[in-house]
PDB file of N, CA and C in Angstrom:
ATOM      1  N   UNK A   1      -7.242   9.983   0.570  1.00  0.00           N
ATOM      2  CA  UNK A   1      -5.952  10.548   0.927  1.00  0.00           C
ATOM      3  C   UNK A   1      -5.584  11.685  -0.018  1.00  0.00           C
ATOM      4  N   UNK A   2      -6.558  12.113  -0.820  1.00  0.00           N
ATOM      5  CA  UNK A   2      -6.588  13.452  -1.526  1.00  0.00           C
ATOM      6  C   UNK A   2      -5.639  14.745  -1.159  1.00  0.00           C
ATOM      7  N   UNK A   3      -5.966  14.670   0.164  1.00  0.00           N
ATOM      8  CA  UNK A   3      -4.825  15.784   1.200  1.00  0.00           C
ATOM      9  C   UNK A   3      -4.257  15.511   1.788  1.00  0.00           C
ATOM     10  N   UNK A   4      -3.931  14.030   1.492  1.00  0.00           N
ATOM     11  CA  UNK A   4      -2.548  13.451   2.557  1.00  0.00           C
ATOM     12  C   UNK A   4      -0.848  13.995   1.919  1.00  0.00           C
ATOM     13  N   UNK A   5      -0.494  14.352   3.234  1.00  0.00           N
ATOM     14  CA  UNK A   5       0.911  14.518   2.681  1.00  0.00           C
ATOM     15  C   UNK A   5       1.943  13.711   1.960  1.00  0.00           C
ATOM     16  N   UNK A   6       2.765  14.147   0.746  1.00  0.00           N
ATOM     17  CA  UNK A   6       3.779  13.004  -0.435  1.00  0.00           C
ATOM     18  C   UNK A   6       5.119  13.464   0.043  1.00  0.00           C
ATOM     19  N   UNK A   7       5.982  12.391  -0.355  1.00  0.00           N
ATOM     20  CA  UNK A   7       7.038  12.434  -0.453  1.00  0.00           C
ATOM     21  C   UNK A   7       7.818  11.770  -0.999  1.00  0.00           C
ATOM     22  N   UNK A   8       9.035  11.185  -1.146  1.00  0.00           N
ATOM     23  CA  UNK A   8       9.867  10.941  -1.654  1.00  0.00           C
ATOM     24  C   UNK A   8      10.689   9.839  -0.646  1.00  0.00           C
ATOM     25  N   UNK A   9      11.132   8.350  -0.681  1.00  0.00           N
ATOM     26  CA  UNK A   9      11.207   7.628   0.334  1.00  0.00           C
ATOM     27  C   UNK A   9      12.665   7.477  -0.022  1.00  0.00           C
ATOM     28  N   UNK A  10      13.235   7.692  -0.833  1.00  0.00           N
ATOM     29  CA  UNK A  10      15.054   7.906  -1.205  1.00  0.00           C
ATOM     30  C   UNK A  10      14.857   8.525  -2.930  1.00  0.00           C
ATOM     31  N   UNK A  11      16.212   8.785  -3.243  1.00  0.00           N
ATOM     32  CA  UNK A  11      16.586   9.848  -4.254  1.00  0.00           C
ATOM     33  C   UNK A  11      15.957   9.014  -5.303  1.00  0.00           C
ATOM     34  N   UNK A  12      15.315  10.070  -6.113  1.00  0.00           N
ATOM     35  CA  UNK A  12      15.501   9.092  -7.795  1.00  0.00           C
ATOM     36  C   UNK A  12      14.011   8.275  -7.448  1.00  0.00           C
ATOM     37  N   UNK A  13      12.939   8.266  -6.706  1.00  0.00           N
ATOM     38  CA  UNK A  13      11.775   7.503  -6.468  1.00  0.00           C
ATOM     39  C   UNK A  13      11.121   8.752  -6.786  1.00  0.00           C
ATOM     40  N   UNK A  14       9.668   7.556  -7.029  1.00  0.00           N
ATOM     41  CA  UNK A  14       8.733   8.457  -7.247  1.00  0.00           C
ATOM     42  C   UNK A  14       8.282   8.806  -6.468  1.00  0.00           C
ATOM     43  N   UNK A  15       7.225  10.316  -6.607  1.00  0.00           N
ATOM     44  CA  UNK A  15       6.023  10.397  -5.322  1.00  0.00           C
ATOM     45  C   UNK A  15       5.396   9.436  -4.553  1.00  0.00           C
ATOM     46  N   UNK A  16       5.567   9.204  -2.895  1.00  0.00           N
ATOM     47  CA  UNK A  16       4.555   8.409  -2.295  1.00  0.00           C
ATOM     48  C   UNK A  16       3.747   9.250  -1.323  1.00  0.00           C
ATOM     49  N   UNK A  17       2.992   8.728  -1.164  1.00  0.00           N
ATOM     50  CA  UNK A  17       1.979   8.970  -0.204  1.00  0.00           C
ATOM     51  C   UNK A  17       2.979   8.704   1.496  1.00  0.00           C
ATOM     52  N   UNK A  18       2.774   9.948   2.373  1.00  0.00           N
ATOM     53  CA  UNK A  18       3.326   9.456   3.320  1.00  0.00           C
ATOM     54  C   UNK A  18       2.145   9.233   4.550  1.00  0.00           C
ATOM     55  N   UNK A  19       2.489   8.135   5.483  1.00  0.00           N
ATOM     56  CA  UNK A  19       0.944   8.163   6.185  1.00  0.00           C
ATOM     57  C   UNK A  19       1.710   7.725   7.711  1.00  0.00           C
ATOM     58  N   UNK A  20       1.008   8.518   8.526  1.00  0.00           N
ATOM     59  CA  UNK A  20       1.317   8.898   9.872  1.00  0.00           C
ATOM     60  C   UNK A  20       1.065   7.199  10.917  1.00  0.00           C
ATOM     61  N   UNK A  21       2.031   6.836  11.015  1.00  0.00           N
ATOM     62  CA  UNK A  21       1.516   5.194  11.471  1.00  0.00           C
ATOM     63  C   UNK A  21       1.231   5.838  13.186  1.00  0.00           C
ATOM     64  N   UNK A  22       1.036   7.077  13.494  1.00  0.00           N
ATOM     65  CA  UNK A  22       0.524   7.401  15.008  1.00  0.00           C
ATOM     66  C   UNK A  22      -0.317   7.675  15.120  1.00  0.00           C
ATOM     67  N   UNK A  23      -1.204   7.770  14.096  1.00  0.00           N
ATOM     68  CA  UNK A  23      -2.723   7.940  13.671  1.00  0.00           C
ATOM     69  C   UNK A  23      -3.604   6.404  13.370  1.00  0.00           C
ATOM     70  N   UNK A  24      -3.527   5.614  14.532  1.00  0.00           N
ATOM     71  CA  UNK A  24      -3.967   4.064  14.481  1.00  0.00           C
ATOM     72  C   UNK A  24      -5.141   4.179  13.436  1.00  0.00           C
ATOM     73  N   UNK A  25      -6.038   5.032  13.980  1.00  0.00           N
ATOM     74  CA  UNK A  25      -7.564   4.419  13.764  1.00  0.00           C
ATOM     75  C   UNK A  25      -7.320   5.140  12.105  1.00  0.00           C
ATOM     76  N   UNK A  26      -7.065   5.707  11.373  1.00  0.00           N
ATOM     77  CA  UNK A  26      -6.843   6.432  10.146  1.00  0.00           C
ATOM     78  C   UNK A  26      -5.801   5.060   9.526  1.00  0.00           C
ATOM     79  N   UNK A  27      -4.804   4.449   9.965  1.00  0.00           N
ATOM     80  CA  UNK A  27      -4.338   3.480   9.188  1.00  0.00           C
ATOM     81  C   UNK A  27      -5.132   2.418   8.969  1.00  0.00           C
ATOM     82  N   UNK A  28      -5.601   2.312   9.664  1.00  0.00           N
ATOM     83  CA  UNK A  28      -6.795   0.695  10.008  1.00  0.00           C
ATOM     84  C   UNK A  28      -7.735   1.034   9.074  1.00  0.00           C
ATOM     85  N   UNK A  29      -8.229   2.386   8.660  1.00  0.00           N
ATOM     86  CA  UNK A  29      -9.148   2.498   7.395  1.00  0.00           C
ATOM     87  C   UNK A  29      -8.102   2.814   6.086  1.00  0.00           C
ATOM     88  N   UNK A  30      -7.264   3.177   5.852  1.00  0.00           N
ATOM     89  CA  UNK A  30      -6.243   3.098   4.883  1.00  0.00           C
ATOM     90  C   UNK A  30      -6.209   1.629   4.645  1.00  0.00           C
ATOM     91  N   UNK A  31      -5.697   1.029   5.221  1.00  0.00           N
ATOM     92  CA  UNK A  31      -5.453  -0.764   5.045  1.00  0.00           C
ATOM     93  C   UNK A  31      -6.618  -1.393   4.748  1.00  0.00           C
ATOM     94  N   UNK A  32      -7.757  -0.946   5.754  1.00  0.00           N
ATOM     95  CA  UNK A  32      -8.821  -2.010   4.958  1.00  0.00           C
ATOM     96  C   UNK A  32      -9.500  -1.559   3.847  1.00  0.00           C
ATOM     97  N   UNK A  33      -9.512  -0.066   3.159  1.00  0.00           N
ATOM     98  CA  UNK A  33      -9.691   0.444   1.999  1.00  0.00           C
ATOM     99  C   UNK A  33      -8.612  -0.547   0.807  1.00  0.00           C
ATOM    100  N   UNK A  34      -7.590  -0.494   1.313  1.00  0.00           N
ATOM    101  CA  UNK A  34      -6.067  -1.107  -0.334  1.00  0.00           C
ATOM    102  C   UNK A  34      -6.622  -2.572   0.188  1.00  0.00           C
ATOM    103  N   UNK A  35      -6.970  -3.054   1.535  1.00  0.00           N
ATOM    104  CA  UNK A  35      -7.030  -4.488   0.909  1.00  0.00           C
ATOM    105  C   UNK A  35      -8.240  -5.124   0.210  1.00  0.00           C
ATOM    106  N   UNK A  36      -9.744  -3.918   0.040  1.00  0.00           N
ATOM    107  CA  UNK A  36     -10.664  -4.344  -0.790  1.00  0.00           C
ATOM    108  C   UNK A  36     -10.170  -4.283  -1.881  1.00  0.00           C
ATOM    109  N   UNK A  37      -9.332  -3.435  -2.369  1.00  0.00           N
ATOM    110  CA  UNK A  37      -8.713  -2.795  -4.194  1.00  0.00           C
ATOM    111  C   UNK A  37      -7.461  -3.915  -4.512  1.00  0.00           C
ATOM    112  N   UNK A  38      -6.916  -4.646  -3.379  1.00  0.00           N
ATOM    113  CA  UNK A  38      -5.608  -5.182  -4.157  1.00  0.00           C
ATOM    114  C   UNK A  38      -6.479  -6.794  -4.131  1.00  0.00           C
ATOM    115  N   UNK A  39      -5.486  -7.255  -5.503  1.00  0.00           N
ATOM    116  CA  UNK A  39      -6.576  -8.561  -6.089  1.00  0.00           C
ATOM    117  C   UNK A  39      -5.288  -9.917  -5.269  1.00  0.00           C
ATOM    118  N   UNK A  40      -6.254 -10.593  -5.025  1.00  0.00           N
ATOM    119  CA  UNK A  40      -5.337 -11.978  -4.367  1.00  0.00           C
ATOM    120  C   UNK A  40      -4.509 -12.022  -5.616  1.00  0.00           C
ATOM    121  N   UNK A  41      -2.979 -12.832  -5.240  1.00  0.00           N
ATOM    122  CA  UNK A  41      -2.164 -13.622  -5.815  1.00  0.00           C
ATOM    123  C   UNK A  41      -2.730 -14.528  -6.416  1.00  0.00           C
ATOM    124  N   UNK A  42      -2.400 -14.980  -7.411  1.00  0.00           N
ATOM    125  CA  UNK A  42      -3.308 -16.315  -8.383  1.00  0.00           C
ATOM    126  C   UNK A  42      -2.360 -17.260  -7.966  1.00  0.00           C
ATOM    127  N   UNK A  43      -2.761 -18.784  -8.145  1.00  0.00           N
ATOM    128  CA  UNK A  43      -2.049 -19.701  -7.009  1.00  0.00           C
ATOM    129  C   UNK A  43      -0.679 -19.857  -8.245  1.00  0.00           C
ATOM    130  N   UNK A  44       0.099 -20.598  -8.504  1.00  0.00           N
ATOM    131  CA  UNK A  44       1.101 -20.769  -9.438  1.00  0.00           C
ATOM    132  C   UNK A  44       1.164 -22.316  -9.437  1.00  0.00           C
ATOM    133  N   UNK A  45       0.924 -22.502 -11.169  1.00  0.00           N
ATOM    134  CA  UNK A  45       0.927 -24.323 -11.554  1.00  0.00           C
ATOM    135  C   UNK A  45       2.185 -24.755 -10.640  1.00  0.00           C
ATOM    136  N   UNK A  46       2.187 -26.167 -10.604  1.00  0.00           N
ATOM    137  CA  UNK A  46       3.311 -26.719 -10.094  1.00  0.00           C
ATOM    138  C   UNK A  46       4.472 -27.082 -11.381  1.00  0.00           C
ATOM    139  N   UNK A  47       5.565 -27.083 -11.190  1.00  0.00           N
ATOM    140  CA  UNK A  47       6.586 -27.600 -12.655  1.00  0.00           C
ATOM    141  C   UNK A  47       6.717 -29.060 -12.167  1.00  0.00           C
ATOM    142  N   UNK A  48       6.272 -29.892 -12.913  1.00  0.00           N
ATOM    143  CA  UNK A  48       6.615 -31.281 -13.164  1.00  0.00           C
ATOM    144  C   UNK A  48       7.788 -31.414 -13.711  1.00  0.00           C
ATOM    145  N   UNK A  49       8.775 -32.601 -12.606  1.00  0.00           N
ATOM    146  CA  UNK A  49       9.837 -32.964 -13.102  1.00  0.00           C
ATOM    147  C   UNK A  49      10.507 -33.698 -13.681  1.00  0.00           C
TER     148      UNK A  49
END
């Protein structure tokens, strides 16, 4: 997404990436690209009461 267009999603935010959700087949490789890179949730101990 090197030449994908940024913007700004309200005042005072940082740069985002903006991505055309009318471009199916280009999101469907966006998504399955971030979901090889983002790491599962680790499970969370239980609190004994």
């Amino acid at each position: 997404m090197k030449e994908a267009e940024t913007g700004y999603p309200y005042k005072g935010a940082k740069e985002h990436y903006v991505l055309d959700i009318d471009n199916v087949e280009f999101c469907k490789e966006i998504v399955a690209k971030v979901e090889e890179v983002t790491p599962l949730p680790k499970p969370r101990k239980k609190k004994e009461k």
